[in-house]
PDB file of N, CA and C in Angstrom:
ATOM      1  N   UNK A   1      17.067  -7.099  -6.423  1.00  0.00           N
ATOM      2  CA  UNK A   1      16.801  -5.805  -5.805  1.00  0.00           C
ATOM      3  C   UNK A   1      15.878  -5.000  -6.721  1.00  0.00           C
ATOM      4  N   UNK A   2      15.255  -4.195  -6.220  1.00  0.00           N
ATOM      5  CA  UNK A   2      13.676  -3.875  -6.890  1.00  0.00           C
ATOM      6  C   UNK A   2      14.787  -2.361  -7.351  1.00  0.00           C
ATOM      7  N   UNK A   3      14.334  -1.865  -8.597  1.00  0.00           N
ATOM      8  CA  UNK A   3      14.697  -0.562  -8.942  1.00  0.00           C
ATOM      9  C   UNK A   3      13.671   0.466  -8.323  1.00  0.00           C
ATOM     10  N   UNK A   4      14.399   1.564  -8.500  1.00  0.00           N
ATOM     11  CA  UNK A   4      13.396   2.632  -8.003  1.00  0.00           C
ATOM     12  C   UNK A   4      12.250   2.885  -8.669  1.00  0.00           C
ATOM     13  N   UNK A   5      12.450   3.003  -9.897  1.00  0.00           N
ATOM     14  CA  UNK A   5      11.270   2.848 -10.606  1.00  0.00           C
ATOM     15  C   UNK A   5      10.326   1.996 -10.460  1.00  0.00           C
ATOM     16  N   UNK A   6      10.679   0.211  -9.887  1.00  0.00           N
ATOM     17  CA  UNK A   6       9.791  -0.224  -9.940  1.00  0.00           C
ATOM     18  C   UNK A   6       9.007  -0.036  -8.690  1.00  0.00           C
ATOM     19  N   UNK A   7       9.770   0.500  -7.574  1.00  0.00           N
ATOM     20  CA  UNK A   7       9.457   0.476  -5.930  1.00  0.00           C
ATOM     21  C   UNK A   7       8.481   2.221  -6.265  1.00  0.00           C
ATOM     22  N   UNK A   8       8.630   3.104  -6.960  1.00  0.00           N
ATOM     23  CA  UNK A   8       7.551   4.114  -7.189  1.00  0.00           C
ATOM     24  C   UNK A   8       6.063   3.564  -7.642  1.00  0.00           C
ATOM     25  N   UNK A   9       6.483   2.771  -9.074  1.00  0.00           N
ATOM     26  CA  UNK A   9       5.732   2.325  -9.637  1.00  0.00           C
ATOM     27  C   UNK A   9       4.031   0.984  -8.584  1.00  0.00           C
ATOM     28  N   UNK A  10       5.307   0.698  -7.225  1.00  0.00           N
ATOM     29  CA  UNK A  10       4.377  -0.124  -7.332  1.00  0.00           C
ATOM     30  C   UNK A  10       3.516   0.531  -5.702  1.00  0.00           C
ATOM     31  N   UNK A  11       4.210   2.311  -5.329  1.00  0.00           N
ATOM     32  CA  UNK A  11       3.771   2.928  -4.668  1.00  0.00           C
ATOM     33  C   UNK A  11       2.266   3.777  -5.020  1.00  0.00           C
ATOM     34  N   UNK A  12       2.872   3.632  -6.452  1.00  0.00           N
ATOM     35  CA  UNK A  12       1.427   4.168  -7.262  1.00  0.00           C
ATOM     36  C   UNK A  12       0.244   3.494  -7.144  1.00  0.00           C
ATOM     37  N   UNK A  13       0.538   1.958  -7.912  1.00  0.00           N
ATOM     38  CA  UNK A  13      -0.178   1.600  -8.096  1.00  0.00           C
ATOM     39  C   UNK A  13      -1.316   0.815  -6.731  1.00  0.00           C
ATOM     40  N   UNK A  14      -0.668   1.023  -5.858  1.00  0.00           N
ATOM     41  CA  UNK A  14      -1.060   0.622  -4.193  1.00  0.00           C
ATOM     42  C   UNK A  14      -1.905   1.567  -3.497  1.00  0.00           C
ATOM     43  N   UNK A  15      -1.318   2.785  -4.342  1.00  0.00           N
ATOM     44  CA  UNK A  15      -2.021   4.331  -3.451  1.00  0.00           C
ATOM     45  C   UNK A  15      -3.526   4.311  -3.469  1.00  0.00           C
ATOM     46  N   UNK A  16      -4.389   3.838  -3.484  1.00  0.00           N
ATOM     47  CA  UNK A  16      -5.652   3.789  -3.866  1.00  0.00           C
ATOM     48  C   UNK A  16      -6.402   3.520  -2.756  1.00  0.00           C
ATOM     49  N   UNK A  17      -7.493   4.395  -2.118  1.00  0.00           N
ATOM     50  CA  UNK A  17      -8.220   3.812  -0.785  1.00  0.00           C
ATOM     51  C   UNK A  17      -8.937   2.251  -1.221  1.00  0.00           C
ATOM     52  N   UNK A  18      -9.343   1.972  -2.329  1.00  0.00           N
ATOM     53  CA  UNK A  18     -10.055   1.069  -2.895  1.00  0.00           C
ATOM     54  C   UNK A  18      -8.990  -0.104  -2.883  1.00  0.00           C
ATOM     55  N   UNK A  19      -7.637  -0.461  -3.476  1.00  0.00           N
ATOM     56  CA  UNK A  19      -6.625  -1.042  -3.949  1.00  0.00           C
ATOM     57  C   UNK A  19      -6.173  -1.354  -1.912  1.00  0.00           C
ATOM     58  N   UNK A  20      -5.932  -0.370  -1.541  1.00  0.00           N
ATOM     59  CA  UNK A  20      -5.736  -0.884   0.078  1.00  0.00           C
ATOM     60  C   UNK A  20      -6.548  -1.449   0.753  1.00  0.00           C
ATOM     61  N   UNK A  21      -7.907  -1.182   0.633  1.00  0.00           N
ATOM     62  CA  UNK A  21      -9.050  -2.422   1.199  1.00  0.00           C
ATOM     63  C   UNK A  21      -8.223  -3.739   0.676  1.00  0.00           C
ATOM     64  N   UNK A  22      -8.163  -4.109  -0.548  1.00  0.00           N
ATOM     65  CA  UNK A  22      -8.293  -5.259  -1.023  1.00  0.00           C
ATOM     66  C   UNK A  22      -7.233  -5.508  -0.761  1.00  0.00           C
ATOM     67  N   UNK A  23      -6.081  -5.136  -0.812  1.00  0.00           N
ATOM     68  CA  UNK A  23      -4.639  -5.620  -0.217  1.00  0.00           C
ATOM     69  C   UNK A  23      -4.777  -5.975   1.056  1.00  0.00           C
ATOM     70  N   UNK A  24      -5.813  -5.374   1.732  1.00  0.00           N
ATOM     71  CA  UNK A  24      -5.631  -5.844   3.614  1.00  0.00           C
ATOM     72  C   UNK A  24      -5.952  -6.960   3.726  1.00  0.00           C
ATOM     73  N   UNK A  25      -7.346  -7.051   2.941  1.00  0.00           N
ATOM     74  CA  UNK A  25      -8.075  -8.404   2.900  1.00  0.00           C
ATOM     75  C   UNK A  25      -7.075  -9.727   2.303  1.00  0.00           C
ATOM     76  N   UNK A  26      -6.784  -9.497   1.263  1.00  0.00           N
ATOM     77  CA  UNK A  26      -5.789 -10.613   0.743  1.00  0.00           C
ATOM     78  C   UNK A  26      -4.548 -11.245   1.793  1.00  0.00           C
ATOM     79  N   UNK A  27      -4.262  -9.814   2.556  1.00  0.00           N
ATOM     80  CA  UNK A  27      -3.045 -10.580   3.692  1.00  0.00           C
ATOM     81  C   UNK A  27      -3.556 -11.291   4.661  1.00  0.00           C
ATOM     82  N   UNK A  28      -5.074 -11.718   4.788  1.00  0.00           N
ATOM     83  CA  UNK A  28      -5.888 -12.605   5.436  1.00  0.00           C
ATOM     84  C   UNK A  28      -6.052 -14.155   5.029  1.00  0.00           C
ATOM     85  N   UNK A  29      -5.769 -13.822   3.507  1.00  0.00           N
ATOM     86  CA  UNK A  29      -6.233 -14.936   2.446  1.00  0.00           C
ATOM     87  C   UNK A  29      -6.881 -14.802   1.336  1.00  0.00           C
ATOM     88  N   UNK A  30      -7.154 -15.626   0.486  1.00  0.00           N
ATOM     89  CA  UNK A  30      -8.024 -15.850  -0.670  1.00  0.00           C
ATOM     90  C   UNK A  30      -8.741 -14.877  -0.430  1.00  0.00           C
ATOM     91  N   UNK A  31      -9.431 -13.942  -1.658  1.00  0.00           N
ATOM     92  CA  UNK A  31     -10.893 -13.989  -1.921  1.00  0.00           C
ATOM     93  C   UNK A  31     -10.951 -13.872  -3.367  1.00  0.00           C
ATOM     94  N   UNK A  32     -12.684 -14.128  -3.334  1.00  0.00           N
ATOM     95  CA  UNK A  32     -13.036 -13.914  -4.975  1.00  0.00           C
ATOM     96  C   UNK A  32     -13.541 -12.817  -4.714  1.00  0.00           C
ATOM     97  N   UNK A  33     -14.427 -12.064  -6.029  1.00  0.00           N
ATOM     98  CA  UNK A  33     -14.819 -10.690  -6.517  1.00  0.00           C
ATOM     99  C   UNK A  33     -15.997 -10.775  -5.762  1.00  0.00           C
ATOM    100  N   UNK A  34     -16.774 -11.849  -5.437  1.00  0.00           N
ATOM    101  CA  UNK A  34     -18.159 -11.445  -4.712  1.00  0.00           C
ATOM    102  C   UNK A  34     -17.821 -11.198  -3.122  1.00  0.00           C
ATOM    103  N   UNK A  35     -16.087 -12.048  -2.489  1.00  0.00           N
ATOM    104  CA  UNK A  35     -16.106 -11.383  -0.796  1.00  0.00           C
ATOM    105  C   UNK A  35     -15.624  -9.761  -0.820  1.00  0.00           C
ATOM    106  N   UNK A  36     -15.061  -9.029  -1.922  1.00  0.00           N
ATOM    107  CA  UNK A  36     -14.774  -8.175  -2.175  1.00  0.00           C
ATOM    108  C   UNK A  36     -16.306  -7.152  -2.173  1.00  0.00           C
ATOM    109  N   UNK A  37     -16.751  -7.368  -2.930  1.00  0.00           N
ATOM    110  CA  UNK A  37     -18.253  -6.846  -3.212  1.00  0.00           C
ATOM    111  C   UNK A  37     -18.817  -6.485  -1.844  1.00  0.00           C
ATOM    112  N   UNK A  38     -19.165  -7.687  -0.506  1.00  0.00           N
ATOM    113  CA  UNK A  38     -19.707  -7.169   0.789  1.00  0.00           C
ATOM    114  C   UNK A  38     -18.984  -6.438   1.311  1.00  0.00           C
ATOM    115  N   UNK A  39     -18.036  -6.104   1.133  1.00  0.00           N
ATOM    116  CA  UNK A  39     -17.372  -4.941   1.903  1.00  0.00           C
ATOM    117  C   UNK A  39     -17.080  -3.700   1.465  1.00  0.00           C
ATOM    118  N   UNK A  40     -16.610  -3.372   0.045  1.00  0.00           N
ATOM    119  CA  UNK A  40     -16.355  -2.530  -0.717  1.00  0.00           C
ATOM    120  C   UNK A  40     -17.462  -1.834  -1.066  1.00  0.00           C
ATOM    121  N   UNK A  41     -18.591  -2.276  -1.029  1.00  0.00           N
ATOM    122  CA  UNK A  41     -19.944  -1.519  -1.425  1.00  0.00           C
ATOM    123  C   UNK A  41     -19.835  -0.499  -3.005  1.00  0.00           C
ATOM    124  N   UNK A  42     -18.827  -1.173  -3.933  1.00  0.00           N
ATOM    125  CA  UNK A  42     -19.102  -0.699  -5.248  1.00  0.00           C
ATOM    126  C   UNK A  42     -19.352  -2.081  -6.377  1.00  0.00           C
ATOM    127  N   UNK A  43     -19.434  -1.230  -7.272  1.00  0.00           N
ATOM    128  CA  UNK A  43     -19.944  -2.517  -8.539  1.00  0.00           C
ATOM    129  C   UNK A  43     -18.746  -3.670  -9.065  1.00  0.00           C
ATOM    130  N   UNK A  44     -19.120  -4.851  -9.064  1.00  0.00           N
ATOM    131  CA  UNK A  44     -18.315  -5.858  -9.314  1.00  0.00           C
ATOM    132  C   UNK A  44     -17.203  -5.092 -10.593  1.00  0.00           C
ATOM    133  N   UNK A  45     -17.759  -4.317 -11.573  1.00  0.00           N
ATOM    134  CA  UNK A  45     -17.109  -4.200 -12.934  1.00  0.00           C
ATOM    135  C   UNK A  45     -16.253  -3.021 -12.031  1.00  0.00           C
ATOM    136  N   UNK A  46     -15.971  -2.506 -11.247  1.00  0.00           N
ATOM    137  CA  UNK A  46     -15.531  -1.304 -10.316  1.00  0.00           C
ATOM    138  C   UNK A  46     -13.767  -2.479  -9.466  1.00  0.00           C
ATOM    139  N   UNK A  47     -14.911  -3.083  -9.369  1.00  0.00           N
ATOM    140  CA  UNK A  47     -13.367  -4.025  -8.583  1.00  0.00           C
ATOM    141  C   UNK A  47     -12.659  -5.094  -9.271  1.00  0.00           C
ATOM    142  N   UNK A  48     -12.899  -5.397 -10.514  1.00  0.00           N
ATOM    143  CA  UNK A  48     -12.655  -6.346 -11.533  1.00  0.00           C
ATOM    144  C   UNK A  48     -11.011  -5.182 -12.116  1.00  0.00           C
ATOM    145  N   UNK A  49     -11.989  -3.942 -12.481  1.00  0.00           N
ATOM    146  CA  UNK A  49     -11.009  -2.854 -12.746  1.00  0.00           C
ATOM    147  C   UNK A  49      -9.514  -2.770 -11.865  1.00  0.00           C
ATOM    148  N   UNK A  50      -9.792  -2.716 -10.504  1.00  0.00           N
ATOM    149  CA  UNK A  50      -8.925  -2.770  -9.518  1.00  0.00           C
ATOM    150  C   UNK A  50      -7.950  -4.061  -9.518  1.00  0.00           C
ATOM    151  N   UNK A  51      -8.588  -4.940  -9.417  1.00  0.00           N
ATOM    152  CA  UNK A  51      -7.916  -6.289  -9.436  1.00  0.00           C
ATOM    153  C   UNK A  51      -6.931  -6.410 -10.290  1.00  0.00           C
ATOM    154  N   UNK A  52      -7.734  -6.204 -11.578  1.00  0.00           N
ATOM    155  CA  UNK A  52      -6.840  -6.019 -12.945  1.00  0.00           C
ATOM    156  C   UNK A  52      -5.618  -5.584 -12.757  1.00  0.00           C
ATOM    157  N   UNK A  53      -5.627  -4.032 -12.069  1.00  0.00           N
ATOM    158  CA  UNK A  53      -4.142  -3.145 -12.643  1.00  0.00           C
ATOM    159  C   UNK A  53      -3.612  -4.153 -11.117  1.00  0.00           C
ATOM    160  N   UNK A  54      -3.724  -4.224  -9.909  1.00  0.00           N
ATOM    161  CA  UNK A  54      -2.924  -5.012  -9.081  1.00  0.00           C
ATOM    162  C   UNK A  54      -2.494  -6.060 -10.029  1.00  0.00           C
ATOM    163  N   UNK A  55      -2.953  -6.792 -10.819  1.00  0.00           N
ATOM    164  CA  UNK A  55      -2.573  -8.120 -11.080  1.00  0.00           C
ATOM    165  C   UNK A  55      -1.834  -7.595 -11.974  1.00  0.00           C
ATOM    166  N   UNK A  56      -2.009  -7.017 -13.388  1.00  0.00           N
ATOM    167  CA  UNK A  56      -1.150  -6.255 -14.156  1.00  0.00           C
ATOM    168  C   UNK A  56       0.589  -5.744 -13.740  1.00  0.00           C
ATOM    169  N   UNK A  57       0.341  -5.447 -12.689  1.00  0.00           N
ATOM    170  CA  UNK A  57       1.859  -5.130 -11.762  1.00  0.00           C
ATOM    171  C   UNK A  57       2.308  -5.741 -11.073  1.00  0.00           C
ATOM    172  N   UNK A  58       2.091  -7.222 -10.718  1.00  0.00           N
ATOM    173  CA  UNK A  58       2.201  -8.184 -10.188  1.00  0.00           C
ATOM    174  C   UNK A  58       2.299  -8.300  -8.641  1.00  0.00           C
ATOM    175  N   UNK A  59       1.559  -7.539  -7.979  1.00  0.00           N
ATOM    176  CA  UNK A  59       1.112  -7.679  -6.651  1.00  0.00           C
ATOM    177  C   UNK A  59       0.471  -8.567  -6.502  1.00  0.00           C
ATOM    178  N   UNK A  60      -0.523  -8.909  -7.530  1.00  0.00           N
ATOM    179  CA  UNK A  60      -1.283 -10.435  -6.644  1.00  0.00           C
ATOM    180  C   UNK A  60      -1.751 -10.744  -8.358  1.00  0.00           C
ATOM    181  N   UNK A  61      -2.503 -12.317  -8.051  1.00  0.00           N
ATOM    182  CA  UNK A  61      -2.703 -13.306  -8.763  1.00  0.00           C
ATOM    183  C   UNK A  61      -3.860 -13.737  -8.748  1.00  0.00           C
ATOM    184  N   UNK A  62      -4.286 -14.701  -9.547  1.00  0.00           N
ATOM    185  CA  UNK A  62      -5.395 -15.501  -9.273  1.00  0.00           C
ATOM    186  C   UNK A  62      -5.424 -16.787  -9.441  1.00  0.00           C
ATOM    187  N   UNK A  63      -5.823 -17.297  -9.394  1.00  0.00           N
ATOM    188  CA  UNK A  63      -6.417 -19.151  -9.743  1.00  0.00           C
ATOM    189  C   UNK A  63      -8.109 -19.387 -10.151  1.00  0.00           C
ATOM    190  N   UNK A  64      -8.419 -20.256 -11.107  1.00  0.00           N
ATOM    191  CA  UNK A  64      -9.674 -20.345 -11.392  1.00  0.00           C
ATOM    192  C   UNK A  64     -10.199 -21.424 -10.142  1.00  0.00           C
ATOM    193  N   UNK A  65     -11.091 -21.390  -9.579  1.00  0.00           N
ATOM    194  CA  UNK A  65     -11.642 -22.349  -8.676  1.00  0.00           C
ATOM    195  C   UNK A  65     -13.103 -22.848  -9.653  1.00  0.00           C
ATOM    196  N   UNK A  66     -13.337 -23.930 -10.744  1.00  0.00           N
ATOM    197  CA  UNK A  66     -14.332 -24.024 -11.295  1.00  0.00           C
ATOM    198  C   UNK A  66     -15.030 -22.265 -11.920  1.00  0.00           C
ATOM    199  N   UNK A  67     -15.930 -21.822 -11.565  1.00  0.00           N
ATOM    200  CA  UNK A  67     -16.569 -20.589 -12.346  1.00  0.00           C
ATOM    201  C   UNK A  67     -15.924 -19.489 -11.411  1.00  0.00           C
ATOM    202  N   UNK A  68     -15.018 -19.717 -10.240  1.00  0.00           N
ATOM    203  CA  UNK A  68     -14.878 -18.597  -9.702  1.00  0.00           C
ATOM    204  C   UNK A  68     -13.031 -18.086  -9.545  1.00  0.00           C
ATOM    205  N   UNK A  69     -13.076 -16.643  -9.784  1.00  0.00           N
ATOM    206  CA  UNK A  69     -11.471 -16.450  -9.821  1.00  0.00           C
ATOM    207  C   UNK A  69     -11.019 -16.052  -8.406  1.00  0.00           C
ATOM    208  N   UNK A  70     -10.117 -17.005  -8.161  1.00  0.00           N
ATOM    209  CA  UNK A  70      -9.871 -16.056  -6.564  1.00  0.00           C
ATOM    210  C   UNK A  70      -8.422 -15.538  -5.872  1.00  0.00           C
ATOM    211  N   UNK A  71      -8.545 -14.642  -5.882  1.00  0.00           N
ATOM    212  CA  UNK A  71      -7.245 -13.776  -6.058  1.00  0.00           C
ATOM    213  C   UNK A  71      -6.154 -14.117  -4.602  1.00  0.00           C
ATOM    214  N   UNK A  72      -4.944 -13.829  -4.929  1.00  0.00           N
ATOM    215  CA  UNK A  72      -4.066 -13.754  -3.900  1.00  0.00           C
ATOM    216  C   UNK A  72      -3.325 -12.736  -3.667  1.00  0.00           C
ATOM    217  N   UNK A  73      -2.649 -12.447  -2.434  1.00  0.00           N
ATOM    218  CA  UNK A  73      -0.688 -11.689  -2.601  1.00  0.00           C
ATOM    219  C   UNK A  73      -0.059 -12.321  -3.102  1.00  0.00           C
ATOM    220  N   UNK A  74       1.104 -11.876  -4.202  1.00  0.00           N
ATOM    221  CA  UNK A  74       1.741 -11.973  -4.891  1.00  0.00           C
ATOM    222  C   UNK A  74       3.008 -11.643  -4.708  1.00  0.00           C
ATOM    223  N   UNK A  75       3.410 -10.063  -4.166  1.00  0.00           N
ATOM    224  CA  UNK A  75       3.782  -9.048  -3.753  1.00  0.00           C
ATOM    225  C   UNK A  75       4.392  -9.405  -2.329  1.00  0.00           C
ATOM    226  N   UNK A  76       5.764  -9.898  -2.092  1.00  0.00           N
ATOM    227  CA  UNK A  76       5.371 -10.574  -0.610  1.00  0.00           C
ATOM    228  C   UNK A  76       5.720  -8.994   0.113  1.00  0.00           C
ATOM    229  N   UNK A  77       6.334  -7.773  -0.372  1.00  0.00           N
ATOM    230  CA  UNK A  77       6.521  -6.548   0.533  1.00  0.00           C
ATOM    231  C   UNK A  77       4.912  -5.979   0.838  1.00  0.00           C
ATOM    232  N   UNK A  78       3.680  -6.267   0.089  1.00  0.00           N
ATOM    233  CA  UNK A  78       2.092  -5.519   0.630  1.00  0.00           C
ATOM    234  C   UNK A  78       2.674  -5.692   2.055  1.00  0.00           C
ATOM    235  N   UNK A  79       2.241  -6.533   2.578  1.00  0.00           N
ATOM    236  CA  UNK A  79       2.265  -7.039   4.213  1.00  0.00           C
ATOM    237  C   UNK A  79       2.831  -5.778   4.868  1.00  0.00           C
ATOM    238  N   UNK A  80       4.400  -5.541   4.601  1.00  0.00           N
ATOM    239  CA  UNK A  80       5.305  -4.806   5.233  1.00  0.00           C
ATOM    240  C   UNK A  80       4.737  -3.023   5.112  1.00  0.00           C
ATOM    241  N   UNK A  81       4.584  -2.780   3.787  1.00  0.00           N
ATOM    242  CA  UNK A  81       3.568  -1.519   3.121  1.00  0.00           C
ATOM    243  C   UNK A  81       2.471  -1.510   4.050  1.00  0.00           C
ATOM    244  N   UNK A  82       1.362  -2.182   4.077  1.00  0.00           N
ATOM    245  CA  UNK A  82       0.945  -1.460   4.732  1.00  0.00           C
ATOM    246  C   UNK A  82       0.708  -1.805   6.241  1.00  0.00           C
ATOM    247  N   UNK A  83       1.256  -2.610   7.171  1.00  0.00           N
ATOM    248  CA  UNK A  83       1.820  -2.467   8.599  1.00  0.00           C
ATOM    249  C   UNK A  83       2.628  -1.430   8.480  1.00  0.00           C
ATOM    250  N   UNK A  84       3.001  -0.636   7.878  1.00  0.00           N
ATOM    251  CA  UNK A  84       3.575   0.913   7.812  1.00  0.00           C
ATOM    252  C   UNK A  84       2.807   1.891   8.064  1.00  0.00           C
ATOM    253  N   UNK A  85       1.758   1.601   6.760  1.00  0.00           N
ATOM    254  CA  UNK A  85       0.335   2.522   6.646  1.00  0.00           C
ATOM    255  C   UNK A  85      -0.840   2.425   7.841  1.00  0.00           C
ATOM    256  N   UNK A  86       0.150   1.326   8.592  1.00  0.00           N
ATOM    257  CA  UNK A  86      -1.403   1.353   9.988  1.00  0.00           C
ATOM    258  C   UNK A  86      -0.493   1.928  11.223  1.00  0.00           C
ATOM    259  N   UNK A  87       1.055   2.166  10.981  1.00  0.00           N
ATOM    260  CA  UNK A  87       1.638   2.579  12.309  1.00  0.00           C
ATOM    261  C   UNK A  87       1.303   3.781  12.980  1.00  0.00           C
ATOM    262  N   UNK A  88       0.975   4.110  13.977  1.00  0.00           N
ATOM    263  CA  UNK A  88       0.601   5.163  14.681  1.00  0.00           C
ATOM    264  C   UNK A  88       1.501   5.994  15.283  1.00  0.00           C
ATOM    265  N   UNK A  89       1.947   7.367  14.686  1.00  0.00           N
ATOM    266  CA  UNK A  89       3.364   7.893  15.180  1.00  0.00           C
ATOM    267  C   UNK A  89       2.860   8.770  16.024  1.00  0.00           C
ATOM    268  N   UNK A  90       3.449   8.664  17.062  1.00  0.00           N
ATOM    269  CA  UNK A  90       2.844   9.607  18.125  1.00  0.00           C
ATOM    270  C   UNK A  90       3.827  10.911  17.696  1.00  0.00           C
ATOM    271  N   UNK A  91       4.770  11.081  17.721  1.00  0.00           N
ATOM    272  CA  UNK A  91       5.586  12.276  17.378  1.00  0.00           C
ATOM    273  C   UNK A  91       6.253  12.753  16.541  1.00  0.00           C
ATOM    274  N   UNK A  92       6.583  13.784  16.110  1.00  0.00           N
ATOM    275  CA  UNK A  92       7.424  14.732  14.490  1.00  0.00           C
ATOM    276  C   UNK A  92       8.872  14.434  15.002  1.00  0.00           C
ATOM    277  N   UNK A  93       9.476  13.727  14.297  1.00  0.00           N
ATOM    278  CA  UNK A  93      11.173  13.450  14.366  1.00  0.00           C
ATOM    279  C   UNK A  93      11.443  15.397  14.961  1.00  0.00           C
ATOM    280  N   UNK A  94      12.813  15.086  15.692  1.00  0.00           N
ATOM    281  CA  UNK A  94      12.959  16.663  15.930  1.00  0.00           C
ATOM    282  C   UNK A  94      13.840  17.268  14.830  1.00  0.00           C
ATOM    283  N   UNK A  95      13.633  18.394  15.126  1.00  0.00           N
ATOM    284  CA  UNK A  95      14.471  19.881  14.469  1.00  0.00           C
ATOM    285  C   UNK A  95      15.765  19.724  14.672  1.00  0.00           C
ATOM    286  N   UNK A  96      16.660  20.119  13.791  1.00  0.00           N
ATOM    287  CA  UNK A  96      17.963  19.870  13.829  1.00  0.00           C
ATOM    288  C   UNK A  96      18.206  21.107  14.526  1.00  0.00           C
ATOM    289  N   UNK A  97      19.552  21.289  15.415  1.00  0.00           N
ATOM    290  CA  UNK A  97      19.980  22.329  15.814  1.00  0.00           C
ATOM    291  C   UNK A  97      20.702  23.486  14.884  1.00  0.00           C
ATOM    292  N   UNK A  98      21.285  23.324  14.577  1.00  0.00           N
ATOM    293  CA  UNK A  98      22.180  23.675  12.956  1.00  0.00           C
ATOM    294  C   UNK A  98      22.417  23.423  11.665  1.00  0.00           C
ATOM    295  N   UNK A  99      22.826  23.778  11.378  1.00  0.00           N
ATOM    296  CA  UNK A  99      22.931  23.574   9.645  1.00  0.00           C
ATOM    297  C   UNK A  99      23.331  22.536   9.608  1.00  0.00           C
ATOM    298  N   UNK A 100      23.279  21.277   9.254  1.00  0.00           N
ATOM    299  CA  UNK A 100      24.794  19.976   9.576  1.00  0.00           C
ATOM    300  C   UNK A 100      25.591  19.833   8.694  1.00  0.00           C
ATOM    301  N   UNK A 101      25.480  20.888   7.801  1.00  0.00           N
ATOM    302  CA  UNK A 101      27.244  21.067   7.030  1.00  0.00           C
ATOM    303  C   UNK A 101      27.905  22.475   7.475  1.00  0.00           C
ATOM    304  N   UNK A 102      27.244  23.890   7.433  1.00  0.00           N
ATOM    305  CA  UNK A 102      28.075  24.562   7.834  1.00  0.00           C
ATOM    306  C   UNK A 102      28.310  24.959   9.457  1.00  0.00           C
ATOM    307  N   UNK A 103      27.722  24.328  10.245  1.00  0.00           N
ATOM    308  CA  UNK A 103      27.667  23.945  11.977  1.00  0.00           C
ATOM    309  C   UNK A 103      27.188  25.607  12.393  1.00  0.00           C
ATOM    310  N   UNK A 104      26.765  26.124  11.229  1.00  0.00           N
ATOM    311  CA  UNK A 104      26.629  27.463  12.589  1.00  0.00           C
ATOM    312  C   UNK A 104      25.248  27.882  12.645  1.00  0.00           C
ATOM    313  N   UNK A 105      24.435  28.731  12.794  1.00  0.00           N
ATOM    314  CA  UNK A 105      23.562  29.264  13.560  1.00  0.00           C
ATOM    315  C   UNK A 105      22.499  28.321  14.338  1.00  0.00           C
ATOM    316  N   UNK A 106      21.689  28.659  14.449  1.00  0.00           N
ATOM    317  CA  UNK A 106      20.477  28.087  15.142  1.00  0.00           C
ATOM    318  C   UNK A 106      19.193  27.625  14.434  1.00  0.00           C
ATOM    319  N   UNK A 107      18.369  26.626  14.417  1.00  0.00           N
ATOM    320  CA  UNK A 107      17.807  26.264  13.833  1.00  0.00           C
ATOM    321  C   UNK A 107      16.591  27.362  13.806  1.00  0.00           C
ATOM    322  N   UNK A 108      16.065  28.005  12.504  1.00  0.00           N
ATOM    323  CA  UNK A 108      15.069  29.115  12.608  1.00  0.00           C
ATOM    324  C   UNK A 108      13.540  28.669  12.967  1.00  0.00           C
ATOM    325  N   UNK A 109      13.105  27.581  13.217  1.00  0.00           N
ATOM    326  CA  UNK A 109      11.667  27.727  13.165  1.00  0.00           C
ATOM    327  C   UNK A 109      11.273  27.010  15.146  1.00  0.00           C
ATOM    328  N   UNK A 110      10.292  26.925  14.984  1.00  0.00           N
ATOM    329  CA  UNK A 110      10.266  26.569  16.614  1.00  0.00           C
ATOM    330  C   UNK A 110      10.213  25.021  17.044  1.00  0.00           C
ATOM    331  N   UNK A 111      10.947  25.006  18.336  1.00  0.00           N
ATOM    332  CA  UNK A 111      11.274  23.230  18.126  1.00  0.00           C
ATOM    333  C   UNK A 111      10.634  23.482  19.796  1.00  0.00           C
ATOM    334  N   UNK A 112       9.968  22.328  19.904  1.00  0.00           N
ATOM    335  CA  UNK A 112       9.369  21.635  20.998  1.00  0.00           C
ATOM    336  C   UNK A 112      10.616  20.751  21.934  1.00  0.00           C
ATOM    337  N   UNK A 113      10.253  21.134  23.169  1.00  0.00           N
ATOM    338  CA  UNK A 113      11.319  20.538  23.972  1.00  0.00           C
ATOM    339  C   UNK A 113      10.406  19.490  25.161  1.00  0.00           C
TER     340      UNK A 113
END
């Protein structure tokens, strides 16, 4: 069971618009730093950086393929993370009616019916 610390830790290190490209891509499959490059439109030493701290925290991995490194998921919860981060909530959970420990007044702000 993952501690909280490590389940923050690895909320951090995921939070990144840059770090979520590359996590989407990986739940596709393999890539190396140059399929990263056509899409990401920043500098190889830019996503080497990225790769790094993912791999550092053990979300994903690599393997040498001859001159080329090509990274994987590691991490088998990414997948679940971000099919979260793509769900589309159509609506705000509702307003409670009352207090739900001392049961009395009315909820003060405005609730949609």
């Amino acid at each position: 069971m993952r501690s909280l610390h490590h389940r923050v830790d690895l909320l951090r290190v995921c939070a990144h618009h840059v770090r979520i490209h590359i996590l989407e891509e990986l739940c596709s499959g393999v890539k190396c730093v140059s399929d990263f490059e056509e899409f990401l439109q920043i500098s190889q030493p830019n996503i080497s950086q990225h790769l790094n701290l993912l791999r550092r925290h053990g979300v994903i991995d690599y393997y040498n393929d001859g001159r080329l490194r090509c990274y994987f998921l590691k991490d088998p919860i990414v997948p679940d993370l971000l099919a979260v981060l793509k769900k589309d909530y159509i609506e705000e959970l509702p307003a409670p009616a009352c207090c739900p420990v001392t049961k009395k007044g009315k909820y003060p702000g405005n609730r949609k019916h």
